[in-house]
C-alpha atoms as a PDB file:
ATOM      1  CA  UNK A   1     -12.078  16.313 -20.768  1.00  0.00           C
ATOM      2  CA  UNK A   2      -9.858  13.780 -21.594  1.00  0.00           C
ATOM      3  CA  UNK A   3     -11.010  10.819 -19.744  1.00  0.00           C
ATOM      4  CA  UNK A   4     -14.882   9.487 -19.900  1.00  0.00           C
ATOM      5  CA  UNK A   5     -16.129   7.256 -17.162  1.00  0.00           C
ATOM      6  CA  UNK A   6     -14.949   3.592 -18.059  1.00  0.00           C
ATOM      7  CA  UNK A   7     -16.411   1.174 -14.908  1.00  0.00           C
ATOM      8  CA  UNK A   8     -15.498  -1.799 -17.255  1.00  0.00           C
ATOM      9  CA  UNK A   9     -11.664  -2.023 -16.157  1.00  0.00           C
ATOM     10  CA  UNK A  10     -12.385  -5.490 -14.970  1.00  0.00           C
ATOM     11  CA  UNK A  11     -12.740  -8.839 -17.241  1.00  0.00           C
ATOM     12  CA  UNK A  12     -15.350 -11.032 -16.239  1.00  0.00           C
ATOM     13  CA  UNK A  13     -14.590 -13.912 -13.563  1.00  0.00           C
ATOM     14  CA  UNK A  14     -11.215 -11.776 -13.059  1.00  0.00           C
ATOM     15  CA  UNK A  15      -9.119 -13.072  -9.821  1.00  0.00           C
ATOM     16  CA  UNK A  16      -7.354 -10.842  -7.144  1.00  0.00           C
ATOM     17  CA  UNK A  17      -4.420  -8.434  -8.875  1.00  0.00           C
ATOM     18  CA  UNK A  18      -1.670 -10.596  -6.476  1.00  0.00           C
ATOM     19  CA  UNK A  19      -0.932 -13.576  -8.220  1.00  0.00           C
ATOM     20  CA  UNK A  20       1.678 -15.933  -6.687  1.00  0.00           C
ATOM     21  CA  UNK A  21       3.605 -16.070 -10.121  1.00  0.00           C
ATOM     22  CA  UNK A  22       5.674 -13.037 -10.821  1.00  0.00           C
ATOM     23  CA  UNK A  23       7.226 -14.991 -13.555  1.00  0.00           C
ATOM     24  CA  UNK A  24       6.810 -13.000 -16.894  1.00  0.00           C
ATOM     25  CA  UNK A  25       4.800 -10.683 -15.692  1.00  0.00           C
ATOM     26  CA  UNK A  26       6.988  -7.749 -14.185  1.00  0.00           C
ATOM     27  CA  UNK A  27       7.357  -4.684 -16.804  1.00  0.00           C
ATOM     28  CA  UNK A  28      10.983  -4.554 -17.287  1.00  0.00           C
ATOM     29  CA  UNK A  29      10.831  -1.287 -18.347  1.00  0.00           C
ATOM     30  CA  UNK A  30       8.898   0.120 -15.077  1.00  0.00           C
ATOM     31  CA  UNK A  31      11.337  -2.116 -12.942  1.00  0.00           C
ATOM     32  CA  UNK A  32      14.594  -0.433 -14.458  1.00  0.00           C
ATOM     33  CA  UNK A  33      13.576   2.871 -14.057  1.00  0.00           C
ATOM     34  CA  UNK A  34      12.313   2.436 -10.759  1.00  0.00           C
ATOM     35  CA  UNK A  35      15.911   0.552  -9.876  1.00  0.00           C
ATOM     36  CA  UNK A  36      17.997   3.226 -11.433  1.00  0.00           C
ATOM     37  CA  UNK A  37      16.133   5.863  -9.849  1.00  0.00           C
ATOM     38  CA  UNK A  38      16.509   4.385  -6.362  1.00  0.00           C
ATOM     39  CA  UNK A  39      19.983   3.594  -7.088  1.00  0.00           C
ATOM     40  CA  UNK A  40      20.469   6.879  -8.280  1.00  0.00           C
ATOM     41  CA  UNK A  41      19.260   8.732  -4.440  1.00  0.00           C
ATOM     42  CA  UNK A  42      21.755   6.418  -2.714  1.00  0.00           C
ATOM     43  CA  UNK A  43      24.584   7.656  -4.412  1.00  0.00           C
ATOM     44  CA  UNK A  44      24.052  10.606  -2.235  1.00  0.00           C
ATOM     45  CA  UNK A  45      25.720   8.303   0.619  1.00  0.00           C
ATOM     46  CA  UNK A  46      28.744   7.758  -1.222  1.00  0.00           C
ATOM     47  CA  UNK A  47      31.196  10.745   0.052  1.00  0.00           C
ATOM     48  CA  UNK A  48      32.284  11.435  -3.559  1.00  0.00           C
ATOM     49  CA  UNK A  49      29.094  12.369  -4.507  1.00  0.00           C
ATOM     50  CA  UNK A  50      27.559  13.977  -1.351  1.00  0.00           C
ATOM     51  CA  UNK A  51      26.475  17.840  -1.535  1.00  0.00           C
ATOM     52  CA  UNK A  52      23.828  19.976   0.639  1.00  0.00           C
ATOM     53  CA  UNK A  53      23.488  21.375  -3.322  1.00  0.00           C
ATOM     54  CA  UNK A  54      22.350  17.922  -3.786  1.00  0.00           C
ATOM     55  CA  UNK A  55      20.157  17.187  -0.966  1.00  0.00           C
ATOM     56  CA  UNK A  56      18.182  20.482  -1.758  1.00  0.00           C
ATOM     57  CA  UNK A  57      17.566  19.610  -5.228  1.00  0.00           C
ATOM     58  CA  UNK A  58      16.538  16.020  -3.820  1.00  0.00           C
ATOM     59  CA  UNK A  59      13.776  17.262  -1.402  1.00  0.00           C
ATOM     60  CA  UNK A  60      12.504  19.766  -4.254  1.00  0.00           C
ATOM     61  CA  UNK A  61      12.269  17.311  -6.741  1.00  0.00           C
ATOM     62  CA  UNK A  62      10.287  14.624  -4.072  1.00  0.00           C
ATOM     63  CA  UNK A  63       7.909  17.374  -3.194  1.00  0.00           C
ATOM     64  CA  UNK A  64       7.959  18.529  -6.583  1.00  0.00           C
ATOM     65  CA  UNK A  65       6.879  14.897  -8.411  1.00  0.00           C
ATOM     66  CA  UNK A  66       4.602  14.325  -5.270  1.00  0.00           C
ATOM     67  CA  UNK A  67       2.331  17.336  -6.213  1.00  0.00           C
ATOM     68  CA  UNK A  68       2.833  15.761  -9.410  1.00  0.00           C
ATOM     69  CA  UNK A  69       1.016  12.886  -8.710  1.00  0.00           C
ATOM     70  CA  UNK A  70      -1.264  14.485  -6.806  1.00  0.00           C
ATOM     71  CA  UNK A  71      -2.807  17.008  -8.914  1.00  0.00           C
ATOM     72  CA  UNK A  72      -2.072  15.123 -12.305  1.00  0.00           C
ATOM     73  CA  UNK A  73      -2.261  11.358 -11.379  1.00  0.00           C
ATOM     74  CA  UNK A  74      -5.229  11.766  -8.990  1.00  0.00           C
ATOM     75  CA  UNK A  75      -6.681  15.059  -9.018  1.00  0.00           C
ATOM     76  CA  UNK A  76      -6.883  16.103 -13.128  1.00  0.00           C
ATOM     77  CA  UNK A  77      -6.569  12.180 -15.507  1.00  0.00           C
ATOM     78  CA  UNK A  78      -8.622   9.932 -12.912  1.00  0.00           C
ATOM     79  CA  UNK A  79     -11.105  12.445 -10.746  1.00  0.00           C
ATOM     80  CA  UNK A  80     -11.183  15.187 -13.567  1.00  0.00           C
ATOM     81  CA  UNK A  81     -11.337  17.651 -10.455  1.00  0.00           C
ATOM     82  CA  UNK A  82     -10.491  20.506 -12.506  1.00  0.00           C
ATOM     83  CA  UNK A  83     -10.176  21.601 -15.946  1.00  0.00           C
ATOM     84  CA  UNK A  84      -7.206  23.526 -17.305  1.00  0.00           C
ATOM     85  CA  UNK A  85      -5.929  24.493 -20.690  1.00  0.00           C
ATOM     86  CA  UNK A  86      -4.648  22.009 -23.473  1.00  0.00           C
ATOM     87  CA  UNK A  87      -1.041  23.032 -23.178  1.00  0.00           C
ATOM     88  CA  UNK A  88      -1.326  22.462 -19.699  1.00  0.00           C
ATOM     89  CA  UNK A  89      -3.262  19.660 -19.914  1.00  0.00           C
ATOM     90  CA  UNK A  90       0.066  18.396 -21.894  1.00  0.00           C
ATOM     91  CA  UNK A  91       2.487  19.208 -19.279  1.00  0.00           C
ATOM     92  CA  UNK A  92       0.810  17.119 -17.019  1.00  0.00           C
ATOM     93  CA  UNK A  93       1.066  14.439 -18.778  1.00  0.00           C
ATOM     94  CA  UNK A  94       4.569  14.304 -19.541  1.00  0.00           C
ATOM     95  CA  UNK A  95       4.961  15.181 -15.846  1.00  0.00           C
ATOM     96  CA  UNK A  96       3.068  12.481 -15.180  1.00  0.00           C
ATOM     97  CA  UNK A  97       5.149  10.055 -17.247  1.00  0.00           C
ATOM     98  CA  UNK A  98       8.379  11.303 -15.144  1.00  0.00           C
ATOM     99  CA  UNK A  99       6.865   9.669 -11.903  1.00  0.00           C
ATOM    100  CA  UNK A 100       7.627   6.190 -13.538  1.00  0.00           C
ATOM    101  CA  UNK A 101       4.087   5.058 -12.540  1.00  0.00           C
ATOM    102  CA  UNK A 102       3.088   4.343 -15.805  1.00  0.00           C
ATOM    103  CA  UNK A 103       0.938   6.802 -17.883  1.00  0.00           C
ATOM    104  CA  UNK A 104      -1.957   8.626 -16.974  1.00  0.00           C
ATOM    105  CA  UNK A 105      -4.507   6.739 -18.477  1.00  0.00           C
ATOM    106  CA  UNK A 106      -2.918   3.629 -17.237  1.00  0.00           C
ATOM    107  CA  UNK A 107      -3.151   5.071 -13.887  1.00  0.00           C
ATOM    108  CA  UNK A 108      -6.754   7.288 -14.151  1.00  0.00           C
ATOM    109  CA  UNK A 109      -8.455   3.842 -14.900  1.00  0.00           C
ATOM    110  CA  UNK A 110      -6.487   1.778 -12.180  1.00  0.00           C
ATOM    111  CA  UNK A 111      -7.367   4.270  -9.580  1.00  0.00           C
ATOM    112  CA  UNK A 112     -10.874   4.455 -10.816  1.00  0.00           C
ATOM    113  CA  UNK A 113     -10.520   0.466  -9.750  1.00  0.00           C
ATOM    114  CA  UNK A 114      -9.283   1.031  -6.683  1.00  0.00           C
ATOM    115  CA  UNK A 115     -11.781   3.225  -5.526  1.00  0.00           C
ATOM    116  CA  UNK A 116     -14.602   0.634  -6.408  1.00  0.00           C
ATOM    117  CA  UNK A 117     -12.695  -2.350  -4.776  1.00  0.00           C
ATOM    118  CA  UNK A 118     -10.769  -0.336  -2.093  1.00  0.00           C
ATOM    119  CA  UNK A 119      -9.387  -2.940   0.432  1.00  0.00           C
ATOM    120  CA  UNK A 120     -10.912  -6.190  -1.210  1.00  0.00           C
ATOM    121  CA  UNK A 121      -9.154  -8.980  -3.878  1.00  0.00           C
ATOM    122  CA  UNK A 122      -9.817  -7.070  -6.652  1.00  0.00           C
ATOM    123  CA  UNK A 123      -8.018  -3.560  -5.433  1.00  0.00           C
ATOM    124  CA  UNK A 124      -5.292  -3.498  -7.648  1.00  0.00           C
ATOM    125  CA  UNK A 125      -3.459  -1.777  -4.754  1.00  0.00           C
ATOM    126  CA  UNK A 126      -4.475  -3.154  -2.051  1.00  0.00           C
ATOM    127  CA  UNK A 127      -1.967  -3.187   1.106  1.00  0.00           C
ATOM    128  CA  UNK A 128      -3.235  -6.596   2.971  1.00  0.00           C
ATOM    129  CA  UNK A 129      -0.664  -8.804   0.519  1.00  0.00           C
ATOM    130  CA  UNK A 130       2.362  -7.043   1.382  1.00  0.00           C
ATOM    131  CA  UNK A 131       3.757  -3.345   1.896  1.00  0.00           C
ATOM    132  CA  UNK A 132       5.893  -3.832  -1.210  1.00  0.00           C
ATOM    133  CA  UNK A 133       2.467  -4.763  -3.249  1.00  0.00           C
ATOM    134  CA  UNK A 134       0.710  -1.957  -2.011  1.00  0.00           C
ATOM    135  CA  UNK A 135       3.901   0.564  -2.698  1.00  0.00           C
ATOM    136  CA  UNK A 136       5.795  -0.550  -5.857  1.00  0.00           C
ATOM    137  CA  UNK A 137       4.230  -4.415  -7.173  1.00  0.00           C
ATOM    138  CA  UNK A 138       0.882  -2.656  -8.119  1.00  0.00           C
ATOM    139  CA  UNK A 139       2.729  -0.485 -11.197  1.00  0.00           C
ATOM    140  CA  UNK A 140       5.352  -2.784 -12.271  1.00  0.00           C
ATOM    141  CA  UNK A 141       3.643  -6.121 -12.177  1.00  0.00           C
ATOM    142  CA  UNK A 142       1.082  -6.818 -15.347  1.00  0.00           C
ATOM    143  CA  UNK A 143      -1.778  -8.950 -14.496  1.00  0.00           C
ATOM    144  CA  UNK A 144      -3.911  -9.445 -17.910  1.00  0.00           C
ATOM    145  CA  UNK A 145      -7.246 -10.502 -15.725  1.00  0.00           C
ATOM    146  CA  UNK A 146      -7.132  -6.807 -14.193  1.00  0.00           C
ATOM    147  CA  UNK A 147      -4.910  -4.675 -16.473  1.00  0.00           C
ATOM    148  CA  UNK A 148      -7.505  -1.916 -17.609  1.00  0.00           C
ATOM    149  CA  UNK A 149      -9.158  -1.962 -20.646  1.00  0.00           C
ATOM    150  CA  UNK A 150      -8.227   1.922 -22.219  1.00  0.00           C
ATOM    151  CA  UNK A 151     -11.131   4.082 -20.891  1.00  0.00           C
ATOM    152  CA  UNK A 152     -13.208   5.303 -23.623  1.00  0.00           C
ATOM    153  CA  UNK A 153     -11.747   8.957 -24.564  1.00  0.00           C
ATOM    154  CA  UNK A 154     -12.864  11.674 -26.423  1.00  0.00           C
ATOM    155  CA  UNK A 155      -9.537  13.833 -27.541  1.00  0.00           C
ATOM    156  CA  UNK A 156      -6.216  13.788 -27.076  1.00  0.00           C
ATOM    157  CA  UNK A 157      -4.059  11.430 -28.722  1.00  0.00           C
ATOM    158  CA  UNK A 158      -0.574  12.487 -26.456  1.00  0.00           C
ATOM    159  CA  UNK A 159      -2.128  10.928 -23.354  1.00  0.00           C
ATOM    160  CA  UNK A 160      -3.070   8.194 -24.857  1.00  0.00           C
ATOM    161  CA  UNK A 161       0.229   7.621 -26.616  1.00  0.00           C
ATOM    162  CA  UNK A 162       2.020   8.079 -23.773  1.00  0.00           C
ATOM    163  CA  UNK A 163      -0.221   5.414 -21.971  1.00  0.00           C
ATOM    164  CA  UNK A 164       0.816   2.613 -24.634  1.00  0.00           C
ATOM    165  CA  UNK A 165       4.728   3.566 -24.926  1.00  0.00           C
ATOM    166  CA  UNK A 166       4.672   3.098 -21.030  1.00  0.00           C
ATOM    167  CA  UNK A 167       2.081  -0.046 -20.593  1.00  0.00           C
ATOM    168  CA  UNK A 168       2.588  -1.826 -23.894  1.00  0.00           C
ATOM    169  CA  UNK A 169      -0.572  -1.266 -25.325  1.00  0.00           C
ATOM    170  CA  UNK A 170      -1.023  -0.150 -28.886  1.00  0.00           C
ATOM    171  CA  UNK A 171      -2.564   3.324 -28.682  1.00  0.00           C
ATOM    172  CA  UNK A 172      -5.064   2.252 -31.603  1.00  0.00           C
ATOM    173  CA  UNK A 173      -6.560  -0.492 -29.180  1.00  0.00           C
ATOM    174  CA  UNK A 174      -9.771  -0.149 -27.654  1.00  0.00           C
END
């Protein structure tokens, strides 16, 4: 497996993942991609640029990146529900990386979270601030009191790298 149990994603005296000051803290990078992507799907409005070609291809590719998430995100990097194969084990994770949610170990150890403070301060996710927390501020917002530490791993470097390029972290850091 990739991913070992890490409970420790929490410092010490931490506060709730909502702080009031947004200041410095979004990700640009997450932001822009998130923006350009959602820009993107409205272009579909414009006349121009309107096709049923187009619509197809954007259901399939929202059902497509939604099993994404699903099996990679949830089901393989932070429940380890299954095992599967190193090269496949690879194409989830650049799969992964496409959902512009981060990267998987990024993700495996803030769901881990959120399953141990569902619904409370401390859920890094947690839908009582606003719907726009709970949907998009979780991913794109850095909070250093409740940012994950990296899980402790045992393998693959790819997953790991691909955590860092997408969270600034260094991939050497423990």
């Amino acid at each position: 497996m990739v991913l070992e149990r890490d409970d420790r994603t929490i410092a010490p005296g931490a506060s709730s993942p909502v702080n009031s000051s947004w200041r410095g803290r979004i990700i640009p990078e997450v932001l822009i991609a998130v923006i350009v992507f959602h820009l993107g799907a409205l272009l579909a409005f414009v006349p121009y640029f309107f096709t049923w070609t187009g619509v197809v291809v954007a259901l399939v590719t929202a059902q497509f990146f939604g099993y994404v998430m699903s099996v990679g995100f949830h089901r393989y990097f932070a429940h380890r529900s299954f095992s599967c194969s190193k090269p496949f084990e690879h194409v989830l994770a650049v799969l992964c990386l496409l959902c512009v949610q981060r990267g998987p170990v990024w993700w495996a150890a803030t769901h881990r979270r959120h399953h141990h403070h569902a619904d409370t301060e401390l859920d890094p996710h947690n839908p009582r601030p606003s719907f726009l927390w709970a949907h998009l501020g979780w991913f794109i917002y850095r909070n250093d009191n409740t940012d994950p530490k990296w899980p402790r791993r045992s393998g693959w470097d790819l997953v790991l790298w691909s955590g860092a390029c997408s969270s600034g972290r260094s991939s050497s850091g423990t």
